[in-house]
Protein backbone atom coordinates (compact mmCIF):
# COMPACT_ATOMS: atom_id res chain seq x y z
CA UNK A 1 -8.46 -21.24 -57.06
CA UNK A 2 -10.35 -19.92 -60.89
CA UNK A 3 -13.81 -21.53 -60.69
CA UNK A 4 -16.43 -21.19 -63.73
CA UNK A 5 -20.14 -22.05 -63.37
CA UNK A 6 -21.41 -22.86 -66.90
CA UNK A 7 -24.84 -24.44 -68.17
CA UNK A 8 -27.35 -23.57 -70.65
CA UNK A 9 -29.39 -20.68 -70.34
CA UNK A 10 -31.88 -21.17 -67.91
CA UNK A 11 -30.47 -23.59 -65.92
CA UNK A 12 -29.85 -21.77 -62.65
CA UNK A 13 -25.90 -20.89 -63.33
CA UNK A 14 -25.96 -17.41 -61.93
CA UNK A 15 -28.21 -18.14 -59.11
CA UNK A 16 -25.74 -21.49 -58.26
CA UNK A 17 -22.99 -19.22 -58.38
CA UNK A 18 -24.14 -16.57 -56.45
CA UNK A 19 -25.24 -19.07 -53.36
CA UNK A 20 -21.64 -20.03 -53.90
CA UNK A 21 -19.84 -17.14 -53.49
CA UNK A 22 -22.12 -15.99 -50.63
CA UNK A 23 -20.87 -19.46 -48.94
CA UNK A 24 -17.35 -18.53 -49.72
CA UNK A 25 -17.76 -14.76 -48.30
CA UNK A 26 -19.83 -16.34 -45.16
CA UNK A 27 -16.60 -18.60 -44.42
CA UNK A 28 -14.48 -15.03 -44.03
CA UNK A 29 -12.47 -16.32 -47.16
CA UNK A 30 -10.86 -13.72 -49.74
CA UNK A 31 -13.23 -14.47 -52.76
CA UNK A 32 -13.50 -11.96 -56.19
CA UNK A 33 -17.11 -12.45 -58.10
CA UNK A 34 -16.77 -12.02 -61.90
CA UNK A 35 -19.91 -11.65 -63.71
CA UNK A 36 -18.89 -12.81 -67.43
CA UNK A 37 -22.31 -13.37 -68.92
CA UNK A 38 -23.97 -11.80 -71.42
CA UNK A 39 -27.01 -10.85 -69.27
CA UNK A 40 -25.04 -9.55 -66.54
CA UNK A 41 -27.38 -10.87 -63.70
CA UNK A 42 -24.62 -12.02 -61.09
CA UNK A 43 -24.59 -8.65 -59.18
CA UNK A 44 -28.39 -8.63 -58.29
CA UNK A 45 -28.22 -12.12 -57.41
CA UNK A 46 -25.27 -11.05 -54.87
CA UNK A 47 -27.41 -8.18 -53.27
CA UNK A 48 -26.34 -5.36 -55.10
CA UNK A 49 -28.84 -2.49 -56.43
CA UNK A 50 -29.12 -1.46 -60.45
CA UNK A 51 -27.04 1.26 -59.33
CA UNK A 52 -24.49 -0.36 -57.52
CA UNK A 53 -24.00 -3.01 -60.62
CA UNK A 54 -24.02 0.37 -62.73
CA UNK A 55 -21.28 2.24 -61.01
CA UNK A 56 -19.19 -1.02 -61.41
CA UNK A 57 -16.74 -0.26 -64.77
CA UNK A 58 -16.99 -2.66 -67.35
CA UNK A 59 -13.62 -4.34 -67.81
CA UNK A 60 -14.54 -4.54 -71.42
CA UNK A 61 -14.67 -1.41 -71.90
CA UNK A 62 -11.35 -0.58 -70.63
CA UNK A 63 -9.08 -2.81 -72.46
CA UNK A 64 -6.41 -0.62 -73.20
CA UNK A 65 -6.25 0.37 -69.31
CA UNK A 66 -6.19 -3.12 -68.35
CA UNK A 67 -3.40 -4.33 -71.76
CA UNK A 68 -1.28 -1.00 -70.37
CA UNK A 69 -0.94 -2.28 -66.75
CA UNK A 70 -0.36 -6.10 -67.51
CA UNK A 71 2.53 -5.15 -70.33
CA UNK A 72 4.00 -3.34 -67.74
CA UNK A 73 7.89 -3.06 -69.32
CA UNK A 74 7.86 -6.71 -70.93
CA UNK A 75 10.24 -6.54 -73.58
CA UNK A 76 8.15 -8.91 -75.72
CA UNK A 77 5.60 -6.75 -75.61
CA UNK A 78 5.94 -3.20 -77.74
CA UNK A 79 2.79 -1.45 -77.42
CA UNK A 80 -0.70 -2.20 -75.77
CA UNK A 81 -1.86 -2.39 -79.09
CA UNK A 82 -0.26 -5.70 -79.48
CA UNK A 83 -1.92 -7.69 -76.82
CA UNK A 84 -4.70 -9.69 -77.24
CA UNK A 85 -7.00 -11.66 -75.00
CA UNK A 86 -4.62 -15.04 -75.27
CA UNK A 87 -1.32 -12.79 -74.32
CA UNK A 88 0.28 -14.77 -71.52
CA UNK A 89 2.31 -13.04 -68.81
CA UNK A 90 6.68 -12.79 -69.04
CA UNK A 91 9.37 -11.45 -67.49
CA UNK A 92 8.47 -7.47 -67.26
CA UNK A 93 4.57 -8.34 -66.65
CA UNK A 94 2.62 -6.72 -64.03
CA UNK A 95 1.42 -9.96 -62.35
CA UNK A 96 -2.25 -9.93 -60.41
CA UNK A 97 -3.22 -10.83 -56.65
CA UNK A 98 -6.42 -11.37 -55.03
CA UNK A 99 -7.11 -7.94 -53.31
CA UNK A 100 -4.48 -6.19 -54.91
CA UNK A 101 -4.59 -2.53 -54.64
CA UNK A 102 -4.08 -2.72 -58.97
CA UNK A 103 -6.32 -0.75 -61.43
CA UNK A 104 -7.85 -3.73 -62.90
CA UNK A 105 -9.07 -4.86 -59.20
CA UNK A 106 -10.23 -0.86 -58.82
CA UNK A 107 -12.91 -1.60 -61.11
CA UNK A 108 -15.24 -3.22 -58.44
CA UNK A 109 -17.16 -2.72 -55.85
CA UNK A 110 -17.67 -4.53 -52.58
CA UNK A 111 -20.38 -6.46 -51.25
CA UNK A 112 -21.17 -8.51 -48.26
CA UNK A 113 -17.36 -9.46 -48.43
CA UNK A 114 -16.99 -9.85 -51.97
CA UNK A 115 -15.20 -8.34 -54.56
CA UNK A 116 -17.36 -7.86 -57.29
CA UNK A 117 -16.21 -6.98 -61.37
CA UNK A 118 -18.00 -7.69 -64.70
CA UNK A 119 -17.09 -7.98 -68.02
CA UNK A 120 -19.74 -5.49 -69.36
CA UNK A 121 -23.05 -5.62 -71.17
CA UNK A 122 -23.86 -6.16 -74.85
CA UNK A 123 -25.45 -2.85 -75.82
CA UNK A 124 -26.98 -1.37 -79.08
CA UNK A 125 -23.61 0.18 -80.12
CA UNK A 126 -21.94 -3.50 -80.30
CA UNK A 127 -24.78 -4.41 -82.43
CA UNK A 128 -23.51 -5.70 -86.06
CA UNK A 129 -19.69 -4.64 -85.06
CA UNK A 130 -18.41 -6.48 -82.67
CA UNK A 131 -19.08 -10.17 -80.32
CA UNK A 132 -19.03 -10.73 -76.46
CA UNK A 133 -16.04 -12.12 -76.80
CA UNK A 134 -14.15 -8.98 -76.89
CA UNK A 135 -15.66 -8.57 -73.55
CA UNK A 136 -14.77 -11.67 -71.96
CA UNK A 137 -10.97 -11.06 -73.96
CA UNK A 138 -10.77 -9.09 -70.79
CA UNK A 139 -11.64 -11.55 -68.12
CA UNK A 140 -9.05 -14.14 -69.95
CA UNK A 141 -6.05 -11.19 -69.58
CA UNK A 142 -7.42 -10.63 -66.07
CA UNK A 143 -7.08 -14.62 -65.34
CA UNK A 144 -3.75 -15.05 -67.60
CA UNK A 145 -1.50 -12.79 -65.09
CA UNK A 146 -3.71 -13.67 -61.56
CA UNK A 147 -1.39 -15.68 -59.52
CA UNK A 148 -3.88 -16.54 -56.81
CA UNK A 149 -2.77 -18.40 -53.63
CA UNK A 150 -4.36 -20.83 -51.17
CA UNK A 151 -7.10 -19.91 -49.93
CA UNK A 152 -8.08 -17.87 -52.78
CA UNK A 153 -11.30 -17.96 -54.71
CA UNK A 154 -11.99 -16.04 -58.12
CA UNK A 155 -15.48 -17.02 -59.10
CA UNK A 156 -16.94 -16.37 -62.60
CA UNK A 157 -20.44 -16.19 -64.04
CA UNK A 158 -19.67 -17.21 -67.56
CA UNK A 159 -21.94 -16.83 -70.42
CA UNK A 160 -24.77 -19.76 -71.38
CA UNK A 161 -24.09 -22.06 -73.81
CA UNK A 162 -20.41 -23.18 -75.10
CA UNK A 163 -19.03 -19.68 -75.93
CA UNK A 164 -16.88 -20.48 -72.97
CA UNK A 165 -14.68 -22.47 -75.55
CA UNK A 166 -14.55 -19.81 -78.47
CA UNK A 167 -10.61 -19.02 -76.98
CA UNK A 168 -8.51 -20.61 -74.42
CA UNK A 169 -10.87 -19.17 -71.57
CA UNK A 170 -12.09 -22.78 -70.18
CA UNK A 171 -8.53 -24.04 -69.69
CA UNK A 172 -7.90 -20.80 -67.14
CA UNK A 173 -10.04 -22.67 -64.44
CA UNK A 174 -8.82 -25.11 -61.77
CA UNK A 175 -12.87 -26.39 -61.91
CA UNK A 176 -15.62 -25.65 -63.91
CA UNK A 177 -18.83 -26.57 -61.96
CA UNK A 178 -21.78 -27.32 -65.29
CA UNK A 179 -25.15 -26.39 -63.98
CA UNK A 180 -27.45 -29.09 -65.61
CA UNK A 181 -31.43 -29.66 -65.25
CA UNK A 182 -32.57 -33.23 -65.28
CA UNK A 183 -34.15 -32.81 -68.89
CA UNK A 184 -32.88 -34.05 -71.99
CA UNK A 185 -31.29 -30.57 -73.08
CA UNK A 186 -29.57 -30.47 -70.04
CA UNK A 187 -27.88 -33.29 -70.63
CA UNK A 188 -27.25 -32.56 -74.10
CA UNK A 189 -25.12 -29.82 -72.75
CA UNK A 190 -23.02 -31.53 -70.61
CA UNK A 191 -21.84 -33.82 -73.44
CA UNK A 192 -21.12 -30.86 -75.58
CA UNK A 193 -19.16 -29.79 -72.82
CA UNK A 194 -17.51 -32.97 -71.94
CA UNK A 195 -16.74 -33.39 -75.66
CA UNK A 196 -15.02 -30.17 -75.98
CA UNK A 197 -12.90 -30.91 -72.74
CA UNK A 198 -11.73 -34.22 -73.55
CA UNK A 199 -8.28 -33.51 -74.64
CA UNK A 200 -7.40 -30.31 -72.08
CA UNK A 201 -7.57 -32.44 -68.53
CA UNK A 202 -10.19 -29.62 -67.89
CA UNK A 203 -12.35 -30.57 -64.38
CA UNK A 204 -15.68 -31.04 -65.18
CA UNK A 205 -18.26 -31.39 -62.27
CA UNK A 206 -21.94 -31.11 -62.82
CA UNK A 207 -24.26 -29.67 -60.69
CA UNK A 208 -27.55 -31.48 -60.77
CA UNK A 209 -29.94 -28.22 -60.44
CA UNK A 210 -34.00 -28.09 -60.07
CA UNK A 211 -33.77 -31.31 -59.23
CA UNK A 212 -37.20 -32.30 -57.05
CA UNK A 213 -37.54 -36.37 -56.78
CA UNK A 214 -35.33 -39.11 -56.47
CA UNK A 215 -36.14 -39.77 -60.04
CA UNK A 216 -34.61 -36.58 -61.29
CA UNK A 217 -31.04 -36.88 -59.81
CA UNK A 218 -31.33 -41.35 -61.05
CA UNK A 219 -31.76 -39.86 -64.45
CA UNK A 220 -29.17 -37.34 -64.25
CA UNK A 221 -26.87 -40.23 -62.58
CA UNK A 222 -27.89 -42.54 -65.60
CA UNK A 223 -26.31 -40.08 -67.77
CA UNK A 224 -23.61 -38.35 -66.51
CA UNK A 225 -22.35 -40.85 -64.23
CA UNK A 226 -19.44 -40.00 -61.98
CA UNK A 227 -19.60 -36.09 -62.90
CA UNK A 228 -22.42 -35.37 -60.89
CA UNK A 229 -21.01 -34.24 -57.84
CA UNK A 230 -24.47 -33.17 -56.15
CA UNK A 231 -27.74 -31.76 -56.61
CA UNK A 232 -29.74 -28.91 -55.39
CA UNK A 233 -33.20 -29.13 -54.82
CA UNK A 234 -35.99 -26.46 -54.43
CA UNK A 235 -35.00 -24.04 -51.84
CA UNK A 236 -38.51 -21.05 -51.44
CA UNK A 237 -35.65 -19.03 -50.50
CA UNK A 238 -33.63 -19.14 -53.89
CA UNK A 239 -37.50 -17.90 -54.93
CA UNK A 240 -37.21 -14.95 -52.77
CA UNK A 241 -34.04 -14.08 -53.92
CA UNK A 242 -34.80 -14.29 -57.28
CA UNK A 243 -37.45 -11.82 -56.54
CA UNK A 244 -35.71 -9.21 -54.91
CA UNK A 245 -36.22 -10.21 -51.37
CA UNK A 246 -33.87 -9.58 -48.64
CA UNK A 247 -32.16 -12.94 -48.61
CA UNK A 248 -29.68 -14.87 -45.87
CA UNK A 249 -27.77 -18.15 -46.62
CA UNK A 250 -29.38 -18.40 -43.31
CA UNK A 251 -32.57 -19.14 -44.78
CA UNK A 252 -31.23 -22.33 -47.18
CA UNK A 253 -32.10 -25.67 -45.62
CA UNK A 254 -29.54 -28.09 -44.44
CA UNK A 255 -29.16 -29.99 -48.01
CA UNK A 256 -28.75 -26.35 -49.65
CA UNK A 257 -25.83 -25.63 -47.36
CA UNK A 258 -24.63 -29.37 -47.48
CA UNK A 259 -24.35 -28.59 -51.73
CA UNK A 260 -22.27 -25.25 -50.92
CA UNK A 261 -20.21 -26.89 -48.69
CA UNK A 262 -19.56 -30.09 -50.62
CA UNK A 263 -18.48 -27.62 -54.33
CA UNK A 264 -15.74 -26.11 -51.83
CA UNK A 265 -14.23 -29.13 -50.92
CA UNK A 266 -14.17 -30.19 -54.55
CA UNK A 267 -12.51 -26.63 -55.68
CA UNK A 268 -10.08 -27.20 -52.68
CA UNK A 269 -9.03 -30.94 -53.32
CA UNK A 270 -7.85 -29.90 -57.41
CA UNK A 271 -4.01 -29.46 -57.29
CA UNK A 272 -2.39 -26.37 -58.60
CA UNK A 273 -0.60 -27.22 -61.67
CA UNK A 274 1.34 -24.13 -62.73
CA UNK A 275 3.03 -25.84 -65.21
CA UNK A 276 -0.10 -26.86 -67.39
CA UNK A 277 -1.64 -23.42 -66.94
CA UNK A 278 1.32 -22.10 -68.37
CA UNK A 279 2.14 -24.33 -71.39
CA UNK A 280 -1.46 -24.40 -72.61
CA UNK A 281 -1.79 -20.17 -72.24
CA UNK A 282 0.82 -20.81 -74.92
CA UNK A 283 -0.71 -23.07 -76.73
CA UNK A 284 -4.18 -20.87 -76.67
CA UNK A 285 -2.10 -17.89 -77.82
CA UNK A 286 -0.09 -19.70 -80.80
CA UNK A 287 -3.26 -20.98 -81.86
CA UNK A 288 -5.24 -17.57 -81.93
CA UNK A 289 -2.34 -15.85 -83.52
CA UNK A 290 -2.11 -18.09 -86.22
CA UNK A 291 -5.93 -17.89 -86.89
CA UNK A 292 -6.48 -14.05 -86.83
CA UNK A 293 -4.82 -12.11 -84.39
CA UNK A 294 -1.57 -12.16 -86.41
CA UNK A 295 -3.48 -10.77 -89.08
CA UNK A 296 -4.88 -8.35 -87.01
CA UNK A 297 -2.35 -6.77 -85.18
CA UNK A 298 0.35 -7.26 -87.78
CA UNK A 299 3.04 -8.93 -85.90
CA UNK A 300 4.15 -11.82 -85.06
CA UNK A 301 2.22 -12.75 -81.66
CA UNK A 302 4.11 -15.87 -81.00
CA UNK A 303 7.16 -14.35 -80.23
CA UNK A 304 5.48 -12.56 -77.40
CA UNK A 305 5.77 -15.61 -75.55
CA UNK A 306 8.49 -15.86 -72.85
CA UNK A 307 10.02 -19.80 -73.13
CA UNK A 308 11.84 -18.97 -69.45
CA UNK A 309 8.42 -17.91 -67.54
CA UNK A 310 6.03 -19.73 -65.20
CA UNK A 311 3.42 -18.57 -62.65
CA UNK A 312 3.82 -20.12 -59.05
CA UNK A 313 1.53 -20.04 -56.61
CA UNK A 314 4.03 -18.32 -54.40
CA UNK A 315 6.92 -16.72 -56.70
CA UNK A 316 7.48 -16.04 -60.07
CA UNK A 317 10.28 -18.70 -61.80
CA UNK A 318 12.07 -17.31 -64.45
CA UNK A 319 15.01 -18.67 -66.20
């Protein structure tokens, strides 16, 4: 299963996420961590050193690796040079697994049972010339050709803020878990999410974060409704953590690890629909073509779309 955490800077996202994937990794299940936000904090909240998150390459910065490899001998698809972030997979793809010995999965490292990539920082030479977006262009490739199975968990850290809707990105995800304070900004937030999910059947579930009294979580209930799946209180071991302590899901109390285990069983009860993935990586990619990236590349990107293709959970179906 593809599982987002989103929210507004601040909110706790990266930190949620990271108790997350530790949960995931304690339960001995195949899980790959994707830090995809701009401050790039999701390694050190998973236990990894400035060097270790260092020594991890930056899929943004190796596009043309990663566009090679997927193209693969796709007849649709000419030259590297012609694939954007929206480019869906087709006959003559190289498709991706979970712990596949591929070069895109070679750019990680391993931790506590986790496979660990990131999309790459925003540094002084993409100042004035370029957006993030061209770095999370490669976690959308990545996520357009994963066929991940049962079991499965890809995890990503995405940026604050609604950035996550600049391409087709947010419809790649089987759940996307909104990290929301009980403030009025919070909230705020999870409308403009909401808003911009309406019409994509995209699953929404906030996380109620920082939340401290009963009166918290009835105001975040009075607004969101039905969407809040659960809340996580103060834990003086998320403090630690934060810090740079040693730190042990161990030391969580029982409605901490109650909250991890309750956002698996949501990610596990979504059905795998193959079908929508694939018709709206189409629609994403007609849509960005006939914005700019037709423009861009000077073809025709719509034709790069294979009408006979669908990912499966198990095969490939081609027609």
């Amino acid at each position: 299963m593809k599982v987002a955490f989103v929210g507004k800077g601040g909110s706790g996202k990266t930190t949620t996420s990271s108790l997350f994937i530790r949960h995931l990794a304690a339960e001995r299940l195949p899980v790959v961590a994707i830090d995809a936000d701009i401050n790039q904090h999701l390694g050190a909240a998973l236990g990894l050193s400035d060097e270790d998150v260092a020594s991890v390459p930056a899929l943004g910065a190796h596009l043309d690796v990663i566009k090679e490899y997927l193209r693969g001998d796709n007849p649709r698809i000419s030259s590297a040079a012609e694939m954007v972030k929206t480019t869906p997979p087709g006959r003559g793809s190289r498709l991706l697994r979970v712990g596949g010995t591929d070069p895109i999965h070679a750019m990680s490292c391993e931790t506590g049972g986790v496979t660990f990539m990131a999309a790459g920082q925003f540094d002084d030479k993409d100042l004035g010339v370029s957006c993030y977006h061209g770095k999370t262009g490669a976690v959308e490739l990545y996520l357009n050709h994963l066929v991940d199975g049962p079991g499965e968990y890809v995890v990503v850290d995405m940026t604050a803020g609604a950035d996550t809707f600049a391409s087709g990105l947010f419809t790649k995800f089987d759940v996307m878990f909104l990290v929301v304070e009980p403030t009025r900004k919070g909230v705020a937030v999870y409308r403009q999410y909401t808003e911009h999910a309406r019409d994509f059947g995209v699953e929404i579930a906030v996380v109620g974060n920082k939340v401290q009294t009963s009166e918290d979580e009835e105001f975040l209930r009075s607004q969101v409704g039905a969407d809040l799946l659960t809340c996580m209180g103060h834990q003086p071991a998320v403090r630690a953590m934060e810090q740079g302590r040693d730190f042990d899901l161990d030391a969580l109390d029982t409605s901490a690890r109650d909250v991890l285990r309750r956002l698996q069983r949501e990610v596990d009860s979504q059905p795998k629909d193959w079908e929508k993935f694939s018709r709206q990586s189409a629609e994403f990619h007609i849509k960005n073509a006939e914005s700019w990236a037709n423009k861009a590349v000077g073809v025709d990107l719509a034709k790069q779309i294979d009408p006979g293709f669908e990912l499966a959970s198990e095969v490939v179906v081609s027609g």
